[in-house]
Protein backbone atom coordinates (compact mmCIF):
# COMPACT_ATOMS: atom_id res chain seq x y z
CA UNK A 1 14.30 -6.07 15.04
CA UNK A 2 18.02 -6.63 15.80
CA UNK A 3 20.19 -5.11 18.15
CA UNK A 4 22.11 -3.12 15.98
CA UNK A 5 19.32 -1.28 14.31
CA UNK A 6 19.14 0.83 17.59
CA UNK A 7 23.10 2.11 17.34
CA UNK A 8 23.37 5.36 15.77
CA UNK A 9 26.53 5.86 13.10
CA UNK A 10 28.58 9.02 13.81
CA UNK A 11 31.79 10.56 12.49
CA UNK A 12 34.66 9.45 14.11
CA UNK A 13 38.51 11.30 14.30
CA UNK A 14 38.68 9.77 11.10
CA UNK A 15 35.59 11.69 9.27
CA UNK A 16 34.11 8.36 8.62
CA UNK A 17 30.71 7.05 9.86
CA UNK A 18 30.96 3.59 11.57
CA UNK A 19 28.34 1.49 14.00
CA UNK A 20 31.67 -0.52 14.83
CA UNK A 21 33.92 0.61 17.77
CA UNK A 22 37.43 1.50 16.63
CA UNK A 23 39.30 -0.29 19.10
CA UNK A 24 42.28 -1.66 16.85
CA UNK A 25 45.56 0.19 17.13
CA UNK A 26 48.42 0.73 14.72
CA UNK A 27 50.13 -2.01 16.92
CA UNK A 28 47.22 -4.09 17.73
CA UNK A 29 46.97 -4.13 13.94
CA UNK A 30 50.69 -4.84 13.16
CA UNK A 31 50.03 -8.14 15.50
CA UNK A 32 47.10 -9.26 13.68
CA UNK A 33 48.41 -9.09 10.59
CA UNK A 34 51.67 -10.53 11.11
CA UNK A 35 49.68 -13.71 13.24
CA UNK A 36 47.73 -14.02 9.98
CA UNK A 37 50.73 -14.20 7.45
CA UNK A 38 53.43 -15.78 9.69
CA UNK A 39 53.21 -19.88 10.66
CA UNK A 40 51.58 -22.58 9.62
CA UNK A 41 52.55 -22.87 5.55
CA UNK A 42 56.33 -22.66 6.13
CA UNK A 43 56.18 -25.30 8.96
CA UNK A 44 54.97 -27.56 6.31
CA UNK A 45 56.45 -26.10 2.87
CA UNK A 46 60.39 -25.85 2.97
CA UNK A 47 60.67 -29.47 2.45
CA UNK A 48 58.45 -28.96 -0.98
CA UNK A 49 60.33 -25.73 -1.46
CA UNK A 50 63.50 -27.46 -1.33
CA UNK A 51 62.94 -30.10 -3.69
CA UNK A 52 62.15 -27.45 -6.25
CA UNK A 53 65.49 -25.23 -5.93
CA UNK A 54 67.78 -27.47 -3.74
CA UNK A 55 69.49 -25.27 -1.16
CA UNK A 56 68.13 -22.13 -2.05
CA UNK A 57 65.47 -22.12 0.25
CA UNK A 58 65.69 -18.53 0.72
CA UNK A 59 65.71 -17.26 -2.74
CA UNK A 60 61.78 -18.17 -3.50
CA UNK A 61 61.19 -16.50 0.16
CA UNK A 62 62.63 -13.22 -0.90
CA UNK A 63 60.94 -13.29 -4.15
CA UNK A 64 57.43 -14.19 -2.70
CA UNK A 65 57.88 -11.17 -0.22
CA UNK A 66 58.61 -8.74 -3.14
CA UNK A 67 55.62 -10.21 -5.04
CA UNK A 68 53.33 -9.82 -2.15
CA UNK A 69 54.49 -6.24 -1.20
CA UNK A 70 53.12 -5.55 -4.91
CA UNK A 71 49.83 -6.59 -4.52
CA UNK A 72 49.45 -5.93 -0.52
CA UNK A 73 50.71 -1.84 -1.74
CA UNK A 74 47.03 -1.72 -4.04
CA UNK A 75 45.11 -3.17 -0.59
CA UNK A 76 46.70 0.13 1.37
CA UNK A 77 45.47 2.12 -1.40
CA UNK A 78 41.89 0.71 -1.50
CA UNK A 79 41.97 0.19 2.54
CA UNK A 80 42.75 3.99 3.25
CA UNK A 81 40.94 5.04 0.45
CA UNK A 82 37.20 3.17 1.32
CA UNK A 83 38.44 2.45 4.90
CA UNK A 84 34.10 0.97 5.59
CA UNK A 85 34.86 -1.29 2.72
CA UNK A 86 34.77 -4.87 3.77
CA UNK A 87 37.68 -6.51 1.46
CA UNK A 88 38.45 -7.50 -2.07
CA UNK A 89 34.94 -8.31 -3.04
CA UNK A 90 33.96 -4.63 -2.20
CA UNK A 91 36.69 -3.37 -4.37
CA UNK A 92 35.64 -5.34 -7.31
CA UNK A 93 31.73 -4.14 -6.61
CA UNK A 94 32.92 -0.63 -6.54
CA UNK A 95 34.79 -1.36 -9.53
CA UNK A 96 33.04 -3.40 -11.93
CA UNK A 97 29.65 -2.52 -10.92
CA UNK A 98 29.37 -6.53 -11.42
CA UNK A 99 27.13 -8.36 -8.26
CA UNK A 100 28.71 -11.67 -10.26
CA UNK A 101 32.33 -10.54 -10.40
CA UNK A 102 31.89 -10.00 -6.74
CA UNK A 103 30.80 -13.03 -5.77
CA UNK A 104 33.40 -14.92 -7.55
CA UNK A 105 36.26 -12.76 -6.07
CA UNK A 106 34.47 -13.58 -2.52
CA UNK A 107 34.03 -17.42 -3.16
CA UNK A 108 37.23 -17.04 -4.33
CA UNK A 109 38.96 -16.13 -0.64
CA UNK A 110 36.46 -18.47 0.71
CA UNK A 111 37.61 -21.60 -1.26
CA UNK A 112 41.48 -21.01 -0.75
CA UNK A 113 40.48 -21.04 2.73
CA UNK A 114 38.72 -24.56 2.93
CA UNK A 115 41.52 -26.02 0.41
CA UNK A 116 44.17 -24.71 2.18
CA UNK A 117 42.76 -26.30 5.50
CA UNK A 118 42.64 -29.01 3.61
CA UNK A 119 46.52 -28.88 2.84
CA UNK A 120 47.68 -27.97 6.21
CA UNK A 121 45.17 -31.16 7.93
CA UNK A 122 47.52 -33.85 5.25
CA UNK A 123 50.69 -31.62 7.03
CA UNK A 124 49.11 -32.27 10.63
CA UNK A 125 48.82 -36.30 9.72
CA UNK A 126 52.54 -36.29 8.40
CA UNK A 127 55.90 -36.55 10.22
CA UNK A 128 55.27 -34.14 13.24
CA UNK A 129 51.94 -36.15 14.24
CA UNK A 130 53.95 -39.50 13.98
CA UNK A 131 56.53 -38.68 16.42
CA UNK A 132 53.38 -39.26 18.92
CA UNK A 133 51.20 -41.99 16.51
CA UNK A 134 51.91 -43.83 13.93
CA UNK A 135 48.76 -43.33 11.69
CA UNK A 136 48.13 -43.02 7.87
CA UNK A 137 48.28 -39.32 6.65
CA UNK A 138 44.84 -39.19 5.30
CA UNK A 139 42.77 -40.59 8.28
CA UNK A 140 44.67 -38.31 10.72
CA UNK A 141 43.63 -35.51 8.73
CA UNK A 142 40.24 -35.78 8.47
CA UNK A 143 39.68 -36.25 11.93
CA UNK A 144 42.14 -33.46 12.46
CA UNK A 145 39.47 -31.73 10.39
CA UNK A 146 36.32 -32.74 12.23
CA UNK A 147 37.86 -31.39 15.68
CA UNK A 148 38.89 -27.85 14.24
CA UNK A 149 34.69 -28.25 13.25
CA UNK A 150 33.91 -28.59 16.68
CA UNK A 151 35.55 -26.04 18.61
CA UNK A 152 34.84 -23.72 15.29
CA UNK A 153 31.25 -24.73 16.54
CA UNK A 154 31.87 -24.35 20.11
CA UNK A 155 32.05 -20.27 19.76
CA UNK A 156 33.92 -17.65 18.43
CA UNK A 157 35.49 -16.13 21.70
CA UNK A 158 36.83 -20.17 22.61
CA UNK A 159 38.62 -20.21 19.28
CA UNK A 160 39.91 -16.69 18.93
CA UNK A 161 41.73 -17.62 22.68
CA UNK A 162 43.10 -20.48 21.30
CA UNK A 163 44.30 -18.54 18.46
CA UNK A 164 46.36 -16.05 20.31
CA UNK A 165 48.38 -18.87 22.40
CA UNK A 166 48.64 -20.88 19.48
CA UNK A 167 50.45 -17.39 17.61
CA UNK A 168 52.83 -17.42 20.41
CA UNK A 169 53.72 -20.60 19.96
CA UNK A 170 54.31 -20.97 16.05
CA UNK A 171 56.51 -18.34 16.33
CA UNK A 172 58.45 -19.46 18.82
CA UNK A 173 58.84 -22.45 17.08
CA UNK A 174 60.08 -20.95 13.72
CA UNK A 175 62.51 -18.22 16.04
CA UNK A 176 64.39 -21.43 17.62
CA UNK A 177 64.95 -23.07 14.02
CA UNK A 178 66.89 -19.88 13.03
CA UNK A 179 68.92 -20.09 16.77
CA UNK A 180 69.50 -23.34 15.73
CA UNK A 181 70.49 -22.72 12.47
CA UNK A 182 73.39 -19.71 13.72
CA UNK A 183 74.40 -22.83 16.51
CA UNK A 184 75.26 -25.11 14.31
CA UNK A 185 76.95 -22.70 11.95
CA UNK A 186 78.87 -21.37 14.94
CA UNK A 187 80.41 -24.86 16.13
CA UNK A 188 81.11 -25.24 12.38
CA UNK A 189 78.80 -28.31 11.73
CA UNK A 190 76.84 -26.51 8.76
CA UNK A 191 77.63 -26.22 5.49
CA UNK A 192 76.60 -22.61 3.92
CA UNK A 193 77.56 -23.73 0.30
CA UNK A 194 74.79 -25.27 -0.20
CA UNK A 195 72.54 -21.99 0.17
CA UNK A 196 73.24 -20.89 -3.35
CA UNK A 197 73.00 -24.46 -5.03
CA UNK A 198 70.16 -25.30 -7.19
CA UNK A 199 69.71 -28.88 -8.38
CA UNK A 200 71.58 -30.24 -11.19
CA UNK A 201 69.36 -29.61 -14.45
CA UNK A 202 67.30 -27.51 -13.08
CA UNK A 203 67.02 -23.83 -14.62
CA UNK A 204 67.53 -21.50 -11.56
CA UNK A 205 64.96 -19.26 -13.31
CA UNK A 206 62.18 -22.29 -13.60
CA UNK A 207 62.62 -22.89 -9.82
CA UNK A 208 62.88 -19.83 -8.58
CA UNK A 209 59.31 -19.20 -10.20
CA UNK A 210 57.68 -22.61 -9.23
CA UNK A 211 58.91 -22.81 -5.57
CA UNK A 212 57.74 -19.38 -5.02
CA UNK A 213 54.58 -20.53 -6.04
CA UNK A 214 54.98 -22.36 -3.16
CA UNK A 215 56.41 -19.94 -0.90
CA UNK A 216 53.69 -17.20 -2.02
CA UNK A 217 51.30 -19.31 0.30
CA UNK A 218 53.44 -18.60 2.94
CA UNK A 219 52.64 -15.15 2.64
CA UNK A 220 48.60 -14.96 2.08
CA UNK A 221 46.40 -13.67 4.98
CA UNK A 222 47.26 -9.97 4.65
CA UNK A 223 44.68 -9.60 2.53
CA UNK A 224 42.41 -10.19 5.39
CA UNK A 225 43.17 -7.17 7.30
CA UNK A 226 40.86 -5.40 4.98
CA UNK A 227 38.23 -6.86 6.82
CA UNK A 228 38.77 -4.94 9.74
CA UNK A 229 39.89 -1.68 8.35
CA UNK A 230 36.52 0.00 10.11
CA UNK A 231 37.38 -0.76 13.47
CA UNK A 232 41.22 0.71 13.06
CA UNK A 233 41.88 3.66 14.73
CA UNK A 234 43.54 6.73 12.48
CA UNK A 235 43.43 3.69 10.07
CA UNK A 236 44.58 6.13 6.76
CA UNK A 237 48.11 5.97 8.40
CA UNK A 238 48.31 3.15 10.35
CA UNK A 239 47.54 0.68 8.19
CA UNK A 240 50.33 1.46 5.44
CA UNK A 241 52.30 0.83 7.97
CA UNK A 242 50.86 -2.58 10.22
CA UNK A 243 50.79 -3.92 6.41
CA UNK A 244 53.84 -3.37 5.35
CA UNK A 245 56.13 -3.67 8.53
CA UNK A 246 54.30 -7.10 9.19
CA UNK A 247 54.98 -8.79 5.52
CA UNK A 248 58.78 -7.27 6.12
CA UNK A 249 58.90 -9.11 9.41
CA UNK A 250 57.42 -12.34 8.05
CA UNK A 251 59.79 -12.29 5.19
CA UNK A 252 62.77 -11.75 7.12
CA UNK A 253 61.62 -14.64 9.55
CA UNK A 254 61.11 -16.79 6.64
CA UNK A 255 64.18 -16.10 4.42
CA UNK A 256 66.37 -16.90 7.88
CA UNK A 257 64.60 -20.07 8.53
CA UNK A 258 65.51 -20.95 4.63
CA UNK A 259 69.03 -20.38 4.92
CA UNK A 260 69.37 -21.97 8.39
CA UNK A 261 67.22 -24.90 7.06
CA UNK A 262 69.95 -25.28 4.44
CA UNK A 263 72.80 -24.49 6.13
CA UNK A 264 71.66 -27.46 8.45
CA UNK A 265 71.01 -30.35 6.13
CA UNK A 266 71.12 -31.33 2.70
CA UNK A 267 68.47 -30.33 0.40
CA UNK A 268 67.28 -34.04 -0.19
CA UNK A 269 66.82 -34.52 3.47
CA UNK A 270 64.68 -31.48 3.97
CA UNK A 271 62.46 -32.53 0.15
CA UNK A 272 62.06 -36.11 1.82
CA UNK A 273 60.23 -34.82 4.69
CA UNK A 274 56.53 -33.86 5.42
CA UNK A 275 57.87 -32.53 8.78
CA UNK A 276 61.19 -30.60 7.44
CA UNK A 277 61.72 -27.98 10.35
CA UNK A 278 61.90 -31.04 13.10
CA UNK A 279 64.58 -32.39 10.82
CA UNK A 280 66.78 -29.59 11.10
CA UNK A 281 65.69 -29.34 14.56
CA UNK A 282 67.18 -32.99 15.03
CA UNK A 283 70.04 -32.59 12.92
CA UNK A 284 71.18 -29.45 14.82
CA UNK A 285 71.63 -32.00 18.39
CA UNK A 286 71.41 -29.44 20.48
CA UNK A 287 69.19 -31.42 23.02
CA UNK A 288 65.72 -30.07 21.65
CA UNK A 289 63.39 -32.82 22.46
CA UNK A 290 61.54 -34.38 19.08
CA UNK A 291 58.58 -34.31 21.12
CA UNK A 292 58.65 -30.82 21.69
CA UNK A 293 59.25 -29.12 18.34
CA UNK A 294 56.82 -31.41 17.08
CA UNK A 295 53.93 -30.12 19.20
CA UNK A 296 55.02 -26.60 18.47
CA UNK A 297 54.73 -27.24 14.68
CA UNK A 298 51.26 -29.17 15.31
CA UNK A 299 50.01 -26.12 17.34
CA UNK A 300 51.13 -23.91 14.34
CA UNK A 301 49.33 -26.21 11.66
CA UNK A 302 46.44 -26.35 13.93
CA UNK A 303 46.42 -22.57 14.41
CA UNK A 304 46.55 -21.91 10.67
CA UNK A 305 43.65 -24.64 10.11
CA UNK A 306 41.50 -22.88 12.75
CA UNK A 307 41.76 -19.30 11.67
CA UNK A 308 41.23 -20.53 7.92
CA UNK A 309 38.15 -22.15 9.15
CA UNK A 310 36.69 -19.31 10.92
CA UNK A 311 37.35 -17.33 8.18
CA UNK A 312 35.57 -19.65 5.77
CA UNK A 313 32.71 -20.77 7.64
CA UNK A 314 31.63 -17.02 8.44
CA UNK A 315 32.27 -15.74 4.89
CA UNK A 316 29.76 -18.55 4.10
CA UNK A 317 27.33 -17.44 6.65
CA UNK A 318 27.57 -13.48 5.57
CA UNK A 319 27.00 -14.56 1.78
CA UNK A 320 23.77 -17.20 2.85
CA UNK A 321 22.37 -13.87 4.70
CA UNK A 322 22.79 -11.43 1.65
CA UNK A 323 21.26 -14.26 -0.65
CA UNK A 324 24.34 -14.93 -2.34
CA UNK A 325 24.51 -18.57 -1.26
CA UNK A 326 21.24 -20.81 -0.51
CA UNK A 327 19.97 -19.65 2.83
CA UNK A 328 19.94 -22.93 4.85
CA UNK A 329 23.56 -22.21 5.00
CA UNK A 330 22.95 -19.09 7.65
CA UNK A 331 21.30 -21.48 10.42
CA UNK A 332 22.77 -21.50 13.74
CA UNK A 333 22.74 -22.69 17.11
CA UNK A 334 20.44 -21.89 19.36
CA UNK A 335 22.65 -21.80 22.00
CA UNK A 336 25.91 -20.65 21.04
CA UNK A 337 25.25 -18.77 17.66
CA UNK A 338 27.87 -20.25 15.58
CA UNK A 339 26.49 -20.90 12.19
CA UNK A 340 26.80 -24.76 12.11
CA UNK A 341 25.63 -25.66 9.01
CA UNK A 342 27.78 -23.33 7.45
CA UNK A 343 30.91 -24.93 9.37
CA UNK A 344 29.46 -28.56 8.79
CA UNK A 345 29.91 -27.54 4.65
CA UNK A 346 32.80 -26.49 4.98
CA UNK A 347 33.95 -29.17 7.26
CA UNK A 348 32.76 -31.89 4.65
CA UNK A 349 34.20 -30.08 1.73
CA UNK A 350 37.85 -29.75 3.29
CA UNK A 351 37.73 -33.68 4.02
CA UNK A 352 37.08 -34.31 0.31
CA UNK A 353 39.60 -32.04 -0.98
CA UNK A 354 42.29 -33.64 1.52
CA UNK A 355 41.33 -36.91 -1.25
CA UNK A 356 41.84 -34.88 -4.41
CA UNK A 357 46.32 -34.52 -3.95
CA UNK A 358 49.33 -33.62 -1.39
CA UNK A 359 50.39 -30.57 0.72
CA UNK A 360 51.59 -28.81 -2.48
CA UNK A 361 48.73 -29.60 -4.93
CA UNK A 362 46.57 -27.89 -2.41
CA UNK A 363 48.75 -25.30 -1.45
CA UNK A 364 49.33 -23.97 -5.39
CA UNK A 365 45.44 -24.28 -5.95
CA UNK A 366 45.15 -21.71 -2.53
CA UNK A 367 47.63 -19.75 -4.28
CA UNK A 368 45.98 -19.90 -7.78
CA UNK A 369 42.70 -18.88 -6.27
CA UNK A 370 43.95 -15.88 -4.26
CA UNK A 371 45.66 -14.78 -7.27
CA UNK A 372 42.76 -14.24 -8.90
CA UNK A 373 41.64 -12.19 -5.78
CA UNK A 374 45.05 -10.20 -5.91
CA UNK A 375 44.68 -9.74 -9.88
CA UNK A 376 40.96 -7.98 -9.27
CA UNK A 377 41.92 -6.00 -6.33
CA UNK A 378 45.52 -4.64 -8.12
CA UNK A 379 42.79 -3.77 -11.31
CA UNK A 380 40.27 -2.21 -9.38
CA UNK A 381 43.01 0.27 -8.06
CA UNK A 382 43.88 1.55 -11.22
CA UNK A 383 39.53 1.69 -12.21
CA UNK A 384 38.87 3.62 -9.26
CA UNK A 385 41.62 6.30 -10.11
CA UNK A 386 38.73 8.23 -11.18
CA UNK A 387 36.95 7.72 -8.26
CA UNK A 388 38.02 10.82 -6.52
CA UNK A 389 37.73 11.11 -2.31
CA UNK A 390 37.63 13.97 -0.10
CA UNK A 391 40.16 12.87 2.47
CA UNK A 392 43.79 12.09 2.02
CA UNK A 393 45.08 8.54 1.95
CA UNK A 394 47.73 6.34 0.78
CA UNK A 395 48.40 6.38 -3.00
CA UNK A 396 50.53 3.98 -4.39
CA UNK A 397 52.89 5.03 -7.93
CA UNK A 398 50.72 3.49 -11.03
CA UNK A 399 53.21 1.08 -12.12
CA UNK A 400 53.31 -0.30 -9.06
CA UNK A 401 49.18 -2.32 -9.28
CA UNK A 402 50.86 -2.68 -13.01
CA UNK A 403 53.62 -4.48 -11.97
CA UNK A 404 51.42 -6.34 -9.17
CA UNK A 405 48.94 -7.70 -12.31
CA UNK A 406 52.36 -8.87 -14.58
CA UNK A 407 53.37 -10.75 -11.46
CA UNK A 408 49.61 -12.09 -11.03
CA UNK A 409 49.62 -13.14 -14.34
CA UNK A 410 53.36 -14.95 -14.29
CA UNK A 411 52.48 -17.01 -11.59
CA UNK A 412 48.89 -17.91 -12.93
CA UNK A 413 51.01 -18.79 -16.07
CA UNK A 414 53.21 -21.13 -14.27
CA UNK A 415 50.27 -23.03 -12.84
CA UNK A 416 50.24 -26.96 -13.24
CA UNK A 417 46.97 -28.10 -15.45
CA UNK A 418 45.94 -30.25 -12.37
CA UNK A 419 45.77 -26.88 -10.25
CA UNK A 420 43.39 -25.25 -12.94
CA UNK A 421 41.43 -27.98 -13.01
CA UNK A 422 40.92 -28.48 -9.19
CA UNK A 423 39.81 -24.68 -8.89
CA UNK A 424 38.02 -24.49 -12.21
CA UNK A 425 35.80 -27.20 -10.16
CA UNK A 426 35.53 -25.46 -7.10
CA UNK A 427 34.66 -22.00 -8.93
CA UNK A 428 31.96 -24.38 -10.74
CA UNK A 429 30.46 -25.23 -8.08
CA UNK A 430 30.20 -21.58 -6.68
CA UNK A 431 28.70 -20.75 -9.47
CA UNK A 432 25.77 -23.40 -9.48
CA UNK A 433 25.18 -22.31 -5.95
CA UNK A 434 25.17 -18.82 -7.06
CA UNK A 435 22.19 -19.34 -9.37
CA UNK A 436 20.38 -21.74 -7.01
CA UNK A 437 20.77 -18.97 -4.57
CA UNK A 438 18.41 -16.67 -6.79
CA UNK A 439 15.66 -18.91 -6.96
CA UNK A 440 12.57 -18.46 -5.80
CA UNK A 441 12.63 -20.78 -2.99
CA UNK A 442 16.09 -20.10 -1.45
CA UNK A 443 15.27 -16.06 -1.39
CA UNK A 444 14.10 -14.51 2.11
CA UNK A 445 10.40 -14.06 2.75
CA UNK A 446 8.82 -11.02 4.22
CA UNK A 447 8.89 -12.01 7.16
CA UNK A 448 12.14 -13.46 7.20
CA UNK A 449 14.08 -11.39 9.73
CA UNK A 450 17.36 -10.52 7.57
CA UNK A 451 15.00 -8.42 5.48
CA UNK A 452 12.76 -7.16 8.72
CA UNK A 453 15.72 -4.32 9.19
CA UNK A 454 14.74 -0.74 9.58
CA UNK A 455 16.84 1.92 8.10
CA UNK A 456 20.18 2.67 10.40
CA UNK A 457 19.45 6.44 11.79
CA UNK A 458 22.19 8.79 11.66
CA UNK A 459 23.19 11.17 14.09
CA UNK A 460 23.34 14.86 13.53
């Protein structure tokens, strides 16, 4: 019998029932979500940002940040509304009464983790990694890959203290570029022009829409605060709030480090490079070391490939033990209790798809794939209308999840046929799992211990 069959559930100053400890505060919360959205995509994106809408970095940035304050308005709804439910594939179970729809809109979050590992191991190998070693792109990023396996294996508590110094860090790093940025505008070097020029022949509407694309990755990882929503203390009005003041914060960070990015260099430089932040760092001469900036931007890639990792290899885990996925997948160490074959899968799988195309590719198929996430979770508001709750919680106006599924949709639209095809794959092969998963063989036993659990008593 496991451990946790012996804790009793019991209302807590919230009304809800919970075996989990509410230990997160409204600021604790604000932290974790802003770690999550703000770092590693931007370090590597501006450059591929750029060379969709020249100097007008920022412009996708702001967009992006209205587009995610769309979708991330339906998660407060759903979060404060079912604040025991455990994320977008809980919505879409309560919603569609579907056990397939919610597996896809799980494998969904976990394969835009693994690819977008992928992505952010090619912008580990690229110009920030060869300030210290020349090496091809490709090599350095699948050992890159194999080391984030090993401490992923080492434990949980080693990688979640990593995590927090890494946060630190990243942000650092992206707070000097916009220092640097106001510098170099202040001693009259930049050039602030260029902020509102697109390139010539481009329609400012077409790259607007397919750099923020781009710049949409930037923002993903809120959605993972759902996650924790049980352990949030007075988490009906917190959370509103840690949501939305967190995306605000990233997207002022990021719309700053656009313009100063611009204001700094050409928009040809910063398109040129994998490493585009130490080039403005660099061109700015303000006696910043290229050796330092470029370990802060490796710590932030390495921080986002970690936590995407994590996230990935435990979602795998959690869906072997329900019997979503084929079983073998929930064995782990003896020793340390990290599920290892789960991280060895998704390990292997992030090396191939660092084969399959560049930072971008990979970041618009992570982007395509959470969009289908977003586009269940903003329709699964609007189903569960009827589902009427006792307590109070946030309610977001109905045109708002509306507007949220038109702007799913637009940006699905504006997906390459390369993209589609790389995720139609990947959701292919989460299907064939999924039916290999019911059969016979791969389904617990009596004895197996995840179905040896006796009913969870309640207090009185």
């Amino acid at each position: 019998m496991r451990d946790h069959d012996d804790v009793a559930t019991a209302p807590d100053q919230d009304g809800d029932e919970t075996r989990l400890r509410r230990a997160v505060t409204g600021r604790l919360l604000f932290l974790f979500i802003l770690g999550d959205v703000l770092g590693a995509g931007v370090y590597a994106l501006v450059g591929e940002i750029a060379g969709e809408v020249g100097g007008a970095v920022w412009l996708p940035m702001l967009v992006a940040l209205v587009l995610a304050l769309l979708t991330a308005a339906s998660f407060a709804e759903l979060v404060t509304k079912y604040p025991r439910a455990g994320g977008s594939a809980v919505f879409a179970q309560r919603a569609f009464r579907s056990p397939l729809i919610s597996f896809l809109v799980g494998y969904c979050m976990l394969a835009a983790g693994v690819t977008s590992a992928a992505g952010l191991s090619l912008a580990f190998g690229g110009d920030y990694l060869s300030v210290f070693l020349d090496v091809p792109a490709v090599p350095a990023a699948i050992v890159f890959l194999v080391l984030i396996g090993l401490l992923n294996a080492r434990g949980i508590q080693e990688s979640v203290r990593a995590n927090v110094v890494m946060t630190v860090v990243e942000v650092s790093g992206l707070v000097l570029v916009v220092i640097l940025g106001a510098l170099v505008l202040g001693r009259g070097d930049g050039d602030v022009g260029r902020v509102t020029e697109f390139p010539e022949g481009v329609s400012v509407t077409t790259g607007v829409l397919a750099a923020a694309l781009l710049a949409y990755y930037s923002f993903v990882g809120f959605e993972v605060s759902a996650n924790v929503a049980e352990e949030v203390r007075d988490v009906r009005r917190v959370y509103p709030r840690a949501l939305f003041g967190a995306l605000l914060v990233a997207g002022v960070v990021y719309v700053l480090v656009g313009l100063a990015a611009s204001i700094v260099l050409p928009p040809q430089d910063l398109a040129g490079s994998s490493g585009p932040l130490l080039e403005v760092v660099q061109a700015a001469d303000a006696g910043i070391p290229d050796e330092l900036f470029s370990a802060v931007a490796l710590i932030a890639v390495a921080n986002g490939a970690l936590l995407t990792m994590i996230m990935a290899s435990r979602l795998v885990f959690g869906m072997a033990e329900q019997g979503l996925l084929p079983r073998p997948l929930a064995t782990v160490l003896p020793n340390r209790r990290t599920p290892w074959v789960a991280i060895v899968v998704t390990t292997v799988v992030a090396i191939a798809l660092t084969l399959t195309g560049d930072l971008g590719e990979l970041a618009n198929t992570v982007v395509l794939l959470l969009l289908l996430v977003f586009l269940s979770t903003n329709i699964a508001v609007l189903v569960l209308r009827r589902d009427e709750v006792a307590a109070d919680h946030f309610r977001v106006w109905s045109i708002i999840p509306v507007l949220a599924i038109g702007s799913c949709v637009l940006l699905l639209w504006q997906q390459e046929a390369g993209i589609w095809l790389r995720a139609g794959i990947l959701l292919a092969v989460g299907i064939v799992l999924y039916l290999v998963a019911q059969a016979p063989w791969w389904r617990a036993t009596p004895e197996d211990p995840a179905d040896d659990e006796e009913p969870v008593a309640t207090a009185s």
